[in-house]
Protein backbone atom coordinates (compact mmCIF):
# COMPACT_ATOMS: atom_id res chain seq x y z
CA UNK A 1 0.00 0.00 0.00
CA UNK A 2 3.21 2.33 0.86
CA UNK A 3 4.87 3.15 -2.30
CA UNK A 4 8.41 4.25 -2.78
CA UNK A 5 7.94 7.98 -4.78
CA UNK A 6 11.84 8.99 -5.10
CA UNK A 7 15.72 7.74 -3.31
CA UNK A 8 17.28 10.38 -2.06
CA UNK A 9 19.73 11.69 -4.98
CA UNK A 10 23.46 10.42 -4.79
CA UNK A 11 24.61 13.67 -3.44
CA UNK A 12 22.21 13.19 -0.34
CA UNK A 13 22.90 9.40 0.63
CA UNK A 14 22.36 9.09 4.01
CA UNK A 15 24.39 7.16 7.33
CA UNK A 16 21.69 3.95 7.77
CA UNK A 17 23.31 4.40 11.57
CA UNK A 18 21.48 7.44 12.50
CA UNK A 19 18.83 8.05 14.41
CA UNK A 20 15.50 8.12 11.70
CA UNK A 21 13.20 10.63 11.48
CA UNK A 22 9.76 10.27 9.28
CA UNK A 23 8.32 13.59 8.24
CA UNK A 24 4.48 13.07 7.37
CA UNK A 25 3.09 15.56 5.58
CA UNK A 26 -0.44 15.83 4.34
CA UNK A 27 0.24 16.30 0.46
CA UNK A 28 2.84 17.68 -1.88
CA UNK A 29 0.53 19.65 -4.21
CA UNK A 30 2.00 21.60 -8.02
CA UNK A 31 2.49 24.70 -6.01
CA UNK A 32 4.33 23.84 -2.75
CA UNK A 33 3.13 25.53 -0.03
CA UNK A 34 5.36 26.57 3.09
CA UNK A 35 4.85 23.71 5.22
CA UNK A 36 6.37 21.14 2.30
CA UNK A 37 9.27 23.21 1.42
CA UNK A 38 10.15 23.75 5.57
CA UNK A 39 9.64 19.82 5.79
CA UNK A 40 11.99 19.67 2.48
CA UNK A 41 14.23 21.94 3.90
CA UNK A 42 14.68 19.71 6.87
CA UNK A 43 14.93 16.41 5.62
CA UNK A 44 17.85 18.41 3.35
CA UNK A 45 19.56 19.59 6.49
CA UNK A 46 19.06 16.52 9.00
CA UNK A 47 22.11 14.72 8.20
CA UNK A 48 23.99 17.35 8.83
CA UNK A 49 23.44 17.55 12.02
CA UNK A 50 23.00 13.93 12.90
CA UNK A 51 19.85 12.56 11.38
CA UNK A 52 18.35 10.96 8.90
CA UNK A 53 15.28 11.30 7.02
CA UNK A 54 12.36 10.16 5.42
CA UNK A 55 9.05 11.75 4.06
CA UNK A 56 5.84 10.24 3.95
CA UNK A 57 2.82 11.93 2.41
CA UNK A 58 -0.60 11.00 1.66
CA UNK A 59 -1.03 12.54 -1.76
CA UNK A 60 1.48 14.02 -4.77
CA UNK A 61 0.55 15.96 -7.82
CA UNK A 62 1.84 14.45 -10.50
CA UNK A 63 3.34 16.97 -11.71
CA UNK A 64 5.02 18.34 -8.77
CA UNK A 65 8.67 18.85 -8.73
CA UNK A 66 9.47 18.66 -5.40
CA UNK A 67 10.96 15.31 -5.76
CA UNK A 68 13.36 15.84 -8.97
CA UNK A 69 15.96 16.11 -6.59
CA UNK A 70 14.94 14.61 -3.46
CA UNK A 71 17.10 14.76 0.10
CA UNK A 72 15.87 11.68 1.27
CA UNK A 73 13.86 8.59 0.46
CA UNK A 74 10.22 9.71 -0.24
CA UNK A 75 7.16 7.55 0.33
CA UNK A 76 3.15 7.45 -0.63
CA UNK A 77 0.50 6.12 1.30
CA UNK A 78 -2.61 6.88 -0.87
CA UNK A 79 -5.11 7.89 1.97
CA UNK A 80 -8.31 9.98 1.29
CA UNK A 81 -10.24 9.29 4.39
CA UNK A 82 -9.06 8.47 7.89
CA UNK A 83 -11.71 6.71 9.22
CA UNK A 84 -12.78 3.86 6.55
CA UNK A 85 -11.40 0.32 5.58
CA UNK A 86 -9.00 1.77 3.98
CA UNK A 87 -7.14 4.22 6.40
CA UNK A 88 -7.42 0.91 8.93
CA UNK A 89 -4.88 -1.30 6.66
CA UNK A 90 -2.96 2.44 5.86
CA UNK A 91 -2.31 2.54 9.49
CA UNK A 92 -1.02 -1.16 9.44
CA UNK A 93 0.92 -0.47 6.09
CA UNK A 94 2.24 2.95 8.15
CA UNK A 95 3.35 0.44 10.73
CA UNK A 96 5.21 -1.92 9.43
CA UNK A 97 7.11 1.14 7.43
CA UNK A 98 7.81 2.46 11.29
CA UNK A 99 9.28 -0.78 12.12
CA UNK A 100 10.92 -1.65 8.70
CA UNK A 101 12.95 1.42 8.73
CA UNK A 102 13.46 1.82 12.39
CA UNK A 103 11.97 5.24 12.82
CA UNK A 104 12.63 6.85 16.15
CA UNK A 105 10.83 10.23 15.72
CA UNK A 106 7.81 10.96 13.54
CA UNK A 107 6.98 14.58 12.71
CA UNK A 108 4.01 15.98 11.29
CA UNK A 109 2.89 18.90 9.31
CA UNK A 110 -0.98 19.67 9.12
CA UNK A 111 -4.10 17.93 10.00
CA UNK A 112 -4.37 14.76 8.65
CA UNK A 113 -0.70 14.13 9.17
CA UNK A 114 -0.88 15.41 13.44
CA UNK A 115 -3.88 13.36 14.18
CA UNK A 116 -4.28 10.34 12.31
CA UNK A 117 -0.55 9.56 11.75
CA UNK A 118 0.32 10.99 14.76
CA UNK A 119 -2.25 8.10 16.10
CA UNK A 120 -0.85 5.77 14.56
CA UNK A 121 2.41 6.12 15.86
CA UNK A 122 1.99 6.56 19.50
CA UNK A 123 -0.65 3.44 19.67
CA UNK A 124 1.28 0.99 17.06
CA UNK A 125 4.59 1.78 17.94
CA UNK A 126 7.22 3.35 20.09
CA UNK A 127 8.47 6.13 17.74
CA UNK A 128 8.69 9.47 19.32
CA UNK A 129 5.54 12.14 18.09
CA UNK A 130 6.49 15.83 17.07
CA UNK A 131 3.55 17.91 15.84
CA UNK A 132 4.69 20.94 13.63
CA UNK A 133 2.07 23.75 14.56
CA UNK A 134 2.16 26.12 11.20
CA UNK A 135 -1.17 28.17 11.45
CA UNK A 136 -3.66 29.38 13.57
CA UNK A 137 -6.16 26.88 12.40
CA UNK A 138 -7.47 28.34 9.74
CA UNK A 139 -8.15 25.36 7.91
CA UNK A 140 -9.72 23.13 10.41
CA UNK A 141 -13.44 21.74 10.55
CA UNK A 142 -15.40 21.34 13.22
CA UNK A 143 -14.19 17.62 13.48
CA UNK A 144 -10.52 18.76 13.62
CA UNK A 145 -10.77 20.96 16.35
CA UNK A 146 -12.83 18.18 18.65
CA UNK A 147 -9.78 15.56 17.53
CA UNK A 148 -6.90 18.19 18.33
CA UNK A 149 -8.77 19.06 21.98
CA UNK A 150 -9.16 15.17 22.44
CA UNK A 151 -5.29 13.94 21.70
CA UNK A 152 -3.72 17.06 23.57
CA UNK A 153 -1.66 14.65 25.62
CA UNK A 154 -0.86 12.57 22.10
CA UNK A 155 2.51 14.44 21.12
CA UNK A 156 5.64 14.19 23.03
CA UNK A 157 6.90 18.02 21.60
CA UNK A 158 4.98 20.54 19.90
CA UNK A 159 6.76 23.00 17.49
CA UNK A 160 5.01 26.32 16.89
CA UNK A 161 6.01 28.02 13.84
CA UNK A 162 5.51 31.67 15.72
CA UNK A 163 4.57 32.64 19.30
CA UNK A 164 1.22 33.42 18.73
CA UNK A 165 0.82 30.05 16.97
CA UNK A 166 2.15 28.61 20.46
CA UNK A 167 -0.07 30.65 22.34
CA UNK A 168 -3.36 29.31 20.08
CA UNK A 169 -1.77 25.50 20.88
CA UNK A 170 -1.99 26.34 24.94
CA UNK A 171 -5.12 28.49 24.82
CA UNK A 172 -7.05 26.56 22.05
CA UNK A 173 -5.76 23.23 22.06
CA UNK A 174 -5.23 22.52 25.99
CA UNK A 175 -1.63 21.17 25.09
CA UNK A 176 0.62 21.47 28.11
CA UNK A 177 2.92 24.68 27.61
CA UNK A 178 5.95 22.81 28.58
CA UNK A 179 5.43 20.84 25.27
CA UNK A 180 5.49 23.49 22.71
CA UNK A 181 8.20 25.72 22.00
CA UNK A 182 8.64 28.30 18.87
CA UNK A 183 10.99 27.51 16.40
CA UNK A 184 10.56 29.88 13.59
CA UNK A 185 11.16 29.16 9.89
CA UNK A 186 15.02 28.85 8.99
CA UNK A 187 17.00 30.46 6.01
CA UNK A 188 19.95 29.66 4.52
CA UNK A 189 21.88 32.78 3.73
CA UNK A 190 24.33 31.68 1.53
CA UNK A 191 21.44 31.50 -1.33
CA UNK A 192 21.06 35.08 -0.54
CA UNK A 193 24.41 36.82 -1.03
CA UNK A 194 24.14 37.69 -4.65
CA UNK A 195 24.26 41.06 -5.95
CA UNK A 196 20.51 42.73 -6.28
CA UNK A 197 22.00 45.79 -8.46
CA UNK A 198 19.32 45.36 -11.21
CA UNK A 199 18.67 48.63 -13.74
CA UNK A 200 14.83 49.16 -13.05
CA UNK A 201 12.52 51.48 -15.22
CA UNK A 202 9.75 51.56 -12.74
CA UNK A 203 9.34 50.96 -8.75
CA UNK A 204 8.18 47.24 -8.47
CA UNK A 205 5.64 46.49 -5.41
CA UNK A 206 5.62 42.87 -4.99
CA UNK A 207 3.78 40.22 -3.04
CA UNK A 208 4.14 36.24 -2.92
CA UNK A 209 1.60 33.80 -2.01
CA UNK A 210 -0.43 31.04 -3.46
CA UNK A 211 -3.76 32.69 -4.85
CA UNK A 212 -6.21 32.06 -1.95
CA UNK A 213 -8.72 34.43 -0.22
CA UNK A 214 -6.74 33.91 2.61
CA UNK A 215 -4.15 35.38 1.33
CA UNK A 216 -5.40 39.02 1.38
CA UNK A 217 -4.44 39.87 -2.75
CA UNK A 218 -7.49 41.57 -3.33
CA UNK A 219 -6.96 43.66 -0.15
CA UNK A 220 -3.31 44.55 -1.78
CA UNK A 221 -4.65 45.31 -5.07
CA UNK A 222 -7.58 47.99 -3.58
CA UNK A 223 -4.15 49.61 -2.23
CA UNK A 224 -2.87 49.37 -5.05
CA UNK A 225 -5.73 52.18 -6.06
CA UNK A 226 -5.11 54.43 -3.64
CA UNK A 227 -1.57 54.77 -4.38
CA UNK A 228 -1.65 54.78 -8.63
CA UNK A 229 -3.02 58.25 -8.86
CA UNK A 230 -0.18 59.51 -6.49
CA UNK A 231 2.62 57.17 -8.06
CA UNK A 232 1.48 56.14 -11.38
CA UNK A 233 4.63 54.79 -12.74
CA UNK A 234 4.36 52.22 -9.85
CA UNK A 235 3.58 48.45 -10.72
CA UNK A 236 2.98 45.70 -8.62
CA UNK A 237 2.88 41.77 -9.14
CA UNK A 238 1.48 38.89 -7.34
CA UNK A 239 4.02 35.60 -7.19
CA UNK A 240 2.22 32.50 -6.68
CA UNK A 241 -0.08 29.44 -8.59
CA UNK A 242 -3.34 29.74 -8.38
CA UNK A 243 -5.33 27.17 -5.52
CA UNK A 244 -9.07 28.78 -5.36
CA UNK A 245 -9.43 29.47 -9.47
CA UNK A 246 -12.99 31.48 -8.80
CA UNK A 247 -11.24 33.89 -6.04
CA UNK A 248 -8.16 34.56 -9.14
CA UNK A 249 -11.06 35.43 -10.98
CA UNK A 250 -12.52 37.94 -8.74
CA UNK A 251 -8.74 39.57 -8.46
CA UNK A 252 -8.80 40.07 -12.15
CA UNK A 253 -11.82 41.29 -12.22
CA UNK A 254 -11.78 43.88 -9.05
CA UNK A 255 -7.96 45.01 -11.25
CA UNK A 256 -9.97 45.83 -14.37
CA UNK A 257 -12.63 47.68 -12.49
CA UNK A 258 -10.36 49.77 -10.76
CA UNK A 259 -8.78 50.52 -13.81
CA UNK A 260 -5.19 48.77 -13.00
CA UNK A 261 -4.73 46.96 -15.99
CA UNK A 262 -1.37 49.02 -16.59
CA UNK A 263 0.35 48.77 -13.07
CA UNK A 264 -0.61 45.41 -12.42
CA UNK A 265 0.40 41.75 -13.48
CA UNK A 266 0.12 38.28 -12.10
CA UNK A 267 3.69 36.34 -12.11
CA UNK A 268 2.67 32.84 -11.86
CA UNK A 269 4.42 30.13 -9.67
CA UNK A 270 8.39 31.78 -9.64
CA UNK A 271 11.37 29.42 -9.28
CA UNK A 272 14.14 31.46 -8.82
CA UNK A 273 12.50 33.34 -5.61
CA UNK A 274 15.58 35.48 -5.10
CA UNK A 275 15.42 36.86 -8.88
CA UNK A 276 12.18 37.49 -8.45
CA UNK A 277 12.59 39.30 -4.85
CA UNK A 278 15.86 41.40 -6.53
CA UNK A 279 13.58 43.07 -8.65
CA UNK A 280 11.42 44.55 -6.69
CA UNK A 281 11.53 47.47 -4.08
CA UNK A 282 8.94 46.54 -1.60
CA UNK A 283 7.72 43.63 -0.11
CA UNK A 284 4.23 43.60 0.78
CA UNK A 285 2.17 40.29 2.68
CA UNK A 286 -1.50 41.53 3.05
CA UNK A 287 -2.67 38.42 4.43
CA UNK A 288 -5.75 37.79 6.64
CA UNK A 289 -4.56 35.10 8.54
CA UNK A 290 -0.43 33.54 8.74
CA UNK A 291 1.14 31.23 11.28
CA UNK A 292 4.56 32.66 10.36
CA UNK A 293 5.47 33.70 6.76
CA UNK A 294 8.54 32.19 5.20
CA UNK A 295 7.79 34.96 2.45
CA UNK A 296 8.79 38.07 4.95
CA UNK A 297 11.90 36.20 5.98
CA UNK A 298 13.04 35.77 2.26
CA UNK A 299 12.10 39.77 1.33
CA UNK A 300 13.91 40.39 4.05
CA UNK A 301 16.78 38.11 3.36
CA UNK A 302 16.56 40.31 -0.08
CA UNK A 303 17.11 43.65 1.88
CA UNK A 304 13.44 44.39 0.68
CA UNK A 305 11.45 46.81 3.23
CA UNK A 306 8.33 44.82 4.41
CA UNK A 307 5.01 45.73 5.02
CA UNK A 308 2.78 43.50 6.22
CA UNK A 309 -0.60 42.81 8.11
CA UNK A 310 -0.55 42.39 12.04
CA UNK A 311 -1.64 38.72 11.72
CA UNK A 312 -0.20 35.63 13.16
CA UNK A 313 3.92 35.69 13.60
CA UNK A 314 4.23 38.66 10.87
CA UNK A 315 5.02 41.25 13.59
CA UNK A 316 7.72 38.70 15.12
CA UNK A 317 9.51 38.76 12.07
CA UNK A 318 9.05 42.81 10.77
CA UNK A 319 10.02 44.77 13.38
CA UNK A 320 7.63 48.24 13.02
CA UNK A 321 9.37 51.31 12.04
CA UNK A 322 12.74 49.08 11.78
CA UNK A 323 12.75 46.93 9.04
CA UNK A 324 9.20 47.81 7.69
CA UNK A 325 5.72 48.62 9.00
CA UNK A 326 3.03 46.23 10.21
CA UNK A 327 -0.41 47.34 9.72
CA UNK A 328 -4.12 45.92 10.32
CA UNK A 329 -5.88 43.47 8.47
CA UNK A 330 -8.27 44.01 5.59
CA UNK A 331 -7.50 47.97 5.68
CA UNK A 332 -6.53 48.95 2.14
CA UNK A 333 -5.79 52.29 2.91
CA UNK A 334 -3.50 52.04 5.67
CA UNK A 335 -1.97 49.28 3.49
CA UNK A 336 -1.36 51.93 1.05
CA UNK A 337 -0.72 54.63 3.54
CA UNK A 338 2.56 52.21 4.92
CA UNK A 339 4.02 52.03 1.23
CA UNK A 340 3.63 54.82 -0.11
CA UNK A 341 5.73 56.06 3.05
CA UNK A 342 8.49 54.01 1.49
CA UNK A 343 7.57 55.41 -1.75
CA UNK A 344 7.75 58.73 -0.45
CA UNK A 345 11.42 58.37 1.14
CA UNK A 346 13.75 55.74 -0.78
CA UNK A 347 16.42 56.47 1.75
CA UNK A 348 14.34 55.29 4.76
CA UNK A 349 13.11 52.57 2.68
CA UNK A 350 16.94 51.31 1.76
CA UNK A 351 17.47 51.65 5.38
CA UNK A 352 14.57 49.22 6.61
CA UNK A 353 15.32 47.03 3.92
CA UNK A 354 19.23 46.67 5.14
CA UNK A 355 17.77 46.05 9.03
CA UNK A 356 15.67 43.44 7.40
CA UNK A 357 18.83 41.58 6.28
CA UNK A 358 20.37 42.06 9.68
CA UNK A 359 17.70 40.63 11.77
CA UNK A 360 17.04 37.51 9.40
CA UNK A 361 21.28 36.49 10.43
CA UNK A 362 20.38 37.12 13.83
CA UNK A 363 17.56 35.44 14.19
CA UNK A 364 16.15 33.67 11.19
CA UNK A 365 18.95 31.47 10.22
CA UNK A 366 18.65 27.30 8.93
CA UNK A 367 21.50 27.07 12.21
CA UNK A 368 19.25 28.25 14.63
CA UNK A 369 16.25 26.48 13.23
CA UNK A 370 18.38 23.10 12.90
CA UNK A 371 19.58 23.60 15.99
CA UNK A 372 16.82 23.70 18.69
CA UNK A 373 14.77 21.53 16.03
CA UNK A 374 17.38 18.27 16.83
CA UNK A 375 17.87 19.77 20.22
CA UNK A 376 14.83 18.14 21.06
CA UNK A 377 15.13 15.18 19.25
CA UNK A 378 18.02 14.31 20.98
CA UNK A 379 16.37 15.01 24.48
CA UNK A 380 13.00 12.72 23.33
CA UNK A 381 15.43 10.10 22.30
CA UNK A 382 16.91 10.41 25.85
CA UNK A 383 13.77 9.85 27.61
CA UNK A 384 13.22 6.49 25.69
């Protein structure tokens, strides 16, 4: 029922002697969301600091590419529902996979992954359970947050992607505090160093972000109004595939409307995410609801100035008046009142966008993330 997907790629062959970790995670759709690139990030890095990995997810697009060059050994257990026939000999097949390849720690990312693999593991075997807190719940059902109040007790460490993430884990969840600890997204720097001296014939406003309604891009583009007639050489762009295909249609609509057909284009999935960054000026993440955007940390990373909504971790990472400006959700016109601030001043804006840089090497690094994430593997492993 398990199906091997993709070895990990000769470059990324990993000690069998190491402790093994599993890394569930719910699917691996065309347009990889932040949760499968952190978990791809991880099982990348693991060996380097005295781990190996494996991924296991319920569903792949076929045309994904996240596994052209894969860091580890990736596995499929086709799984649509959790509580049928079906999921029962899954959870078997998930077993024997547990005991097969001697996996010590399982972490999970999202729902399906924490609670019925996370079940799975703590009643059919003796692997240590991590749950990877990346949201504020904004995808859960009714029957999600009944499970996640039910198997508080289920995971032996809880890692919250921001603090206010932890905070809804303790407050929302019931999960002891003592279990949960923030470890925020990691970047690796050296990806980051090259030159972002690019000739530009008009100020570029940028966002990135699958196209969701969650997402906030219509908010961005009704700012985008208030600030043409002041700045009408300005353009902006929204990075990212397209998940809710009626709410893209709405955005292209609400552009036309508002007569933004000239200052505005849609960039589509990017690759090269530091190209793409280079050439723009601002950041912007008008989101309505985050758990902690890997987006901000990579503008940032990009000496971009940030502005951003004050939802979930966003105000951890931009510092207000330092390295950007935070600003309510679902307010256009302070949205547009924060940039065209940066608009206004380019020297200020330089400025925020050179303490951005700083604070992602203090505090936003793949070290720090790598290091109190097997910081607590090694201290579960202890306690076996």
């Amino acid at each position: 029922m398990i199906t091997l997907l993709s070895t990990a790629s000769h470059q990324n062959v990993e000690d069998p002697l190491l402790p093994h970790v599993l890394l569930v995670v719910d699917q691996f759709s065309k347009n990889l969301g932040g949760g499968e690139r952190i978990a791809l990030k991880l099982a990348a890095f693991l060996p380097q600091y005295g781990y190996r990995a494996s991924i296991l997810t319920f569903s792949a697009d076929p045309v994904t590419t996240a596994f052209e060059s894969a860091p580890c050994p990736v596995y499929l257990l086709p799984l649509e529902r959790t509580y049928n026939l079906t999921a029962l000999k899954g959870a078997l097949a998930l077993r024997r996979l547990l005991k097969q390849q001697n996996i010590q720690i399982v972490q999970t990312f999202f729902e399906s992954s924490d609670i019925w693999a996370g079940f799975v593991t703590k009643v059919l075997s003796g692997a240590k359970l991590i749950w990877s807190r990346r949201d504020m719940g904004i995808l859960r059902t009714r029957k999600h947050i009944v499970a996640y109040r039910l198997m508080a007790g289920l995971p032996d460490a809880v890692f919250a992607v921001s603090e206010l993430v932890r905070q809804h884990c303790i407050e929302e969840d019931g999960i002891d505090p003592d279990r949960v600890q923030t470890i925020y997204n990691g970047l690796d720097l050296s990806d980051w160093s090259a030159s972002s001296d690019n000739p530009k014939d008009r100020l570029l406003i940028t966002t990135i972000g699958n196209i969701r309604h969650v997402k906030g891009h219509d908010v961005f583009i009704k700012a985008a109004a208030f600030i043409v007639p002041q700045f009408p050489n300005v353009c902006f762009s929204i990075a990212g595939g397209v998940l809710e295909p009626a709410y893209f249609s709405e955005l292209q609509a609400l552009i036309q409307n508002l007569k933004l057909g000239d200052n505005f284009h849609f960039a589509g999935g990017v690759t090269d995410l530091y190209e793409h960054l280079s050439a723009a000026d601002i950041f912007v993440l008008p989101s309505r609801s985050e758990g902690f955007s890997n987006a901000i940390v990579e503008a940032m990373a990009a000496s971009l100035p940030v502005v951003a909504t004050n939802v979930g971790g966003n105000a951890e990472a931009v510092e207000n008046g330092v390295s950007g400006f935070v600003v309510p959700s679902e307010d256009p016109q302070a949205l547009a009142e924060a940039i065209m601030k940066l608009l206004t001043d380019p020297a200020k804006a330089m400025a925020m966008g050179a303490a951005g840089k700083r604070r992602v090497a203090e505090k936003f690094t793949i070290e720090a993330m790598m290091t109190q994430t097997t910081a607590t593997y090694t201290k579960l492993l202890a306690q076996r």
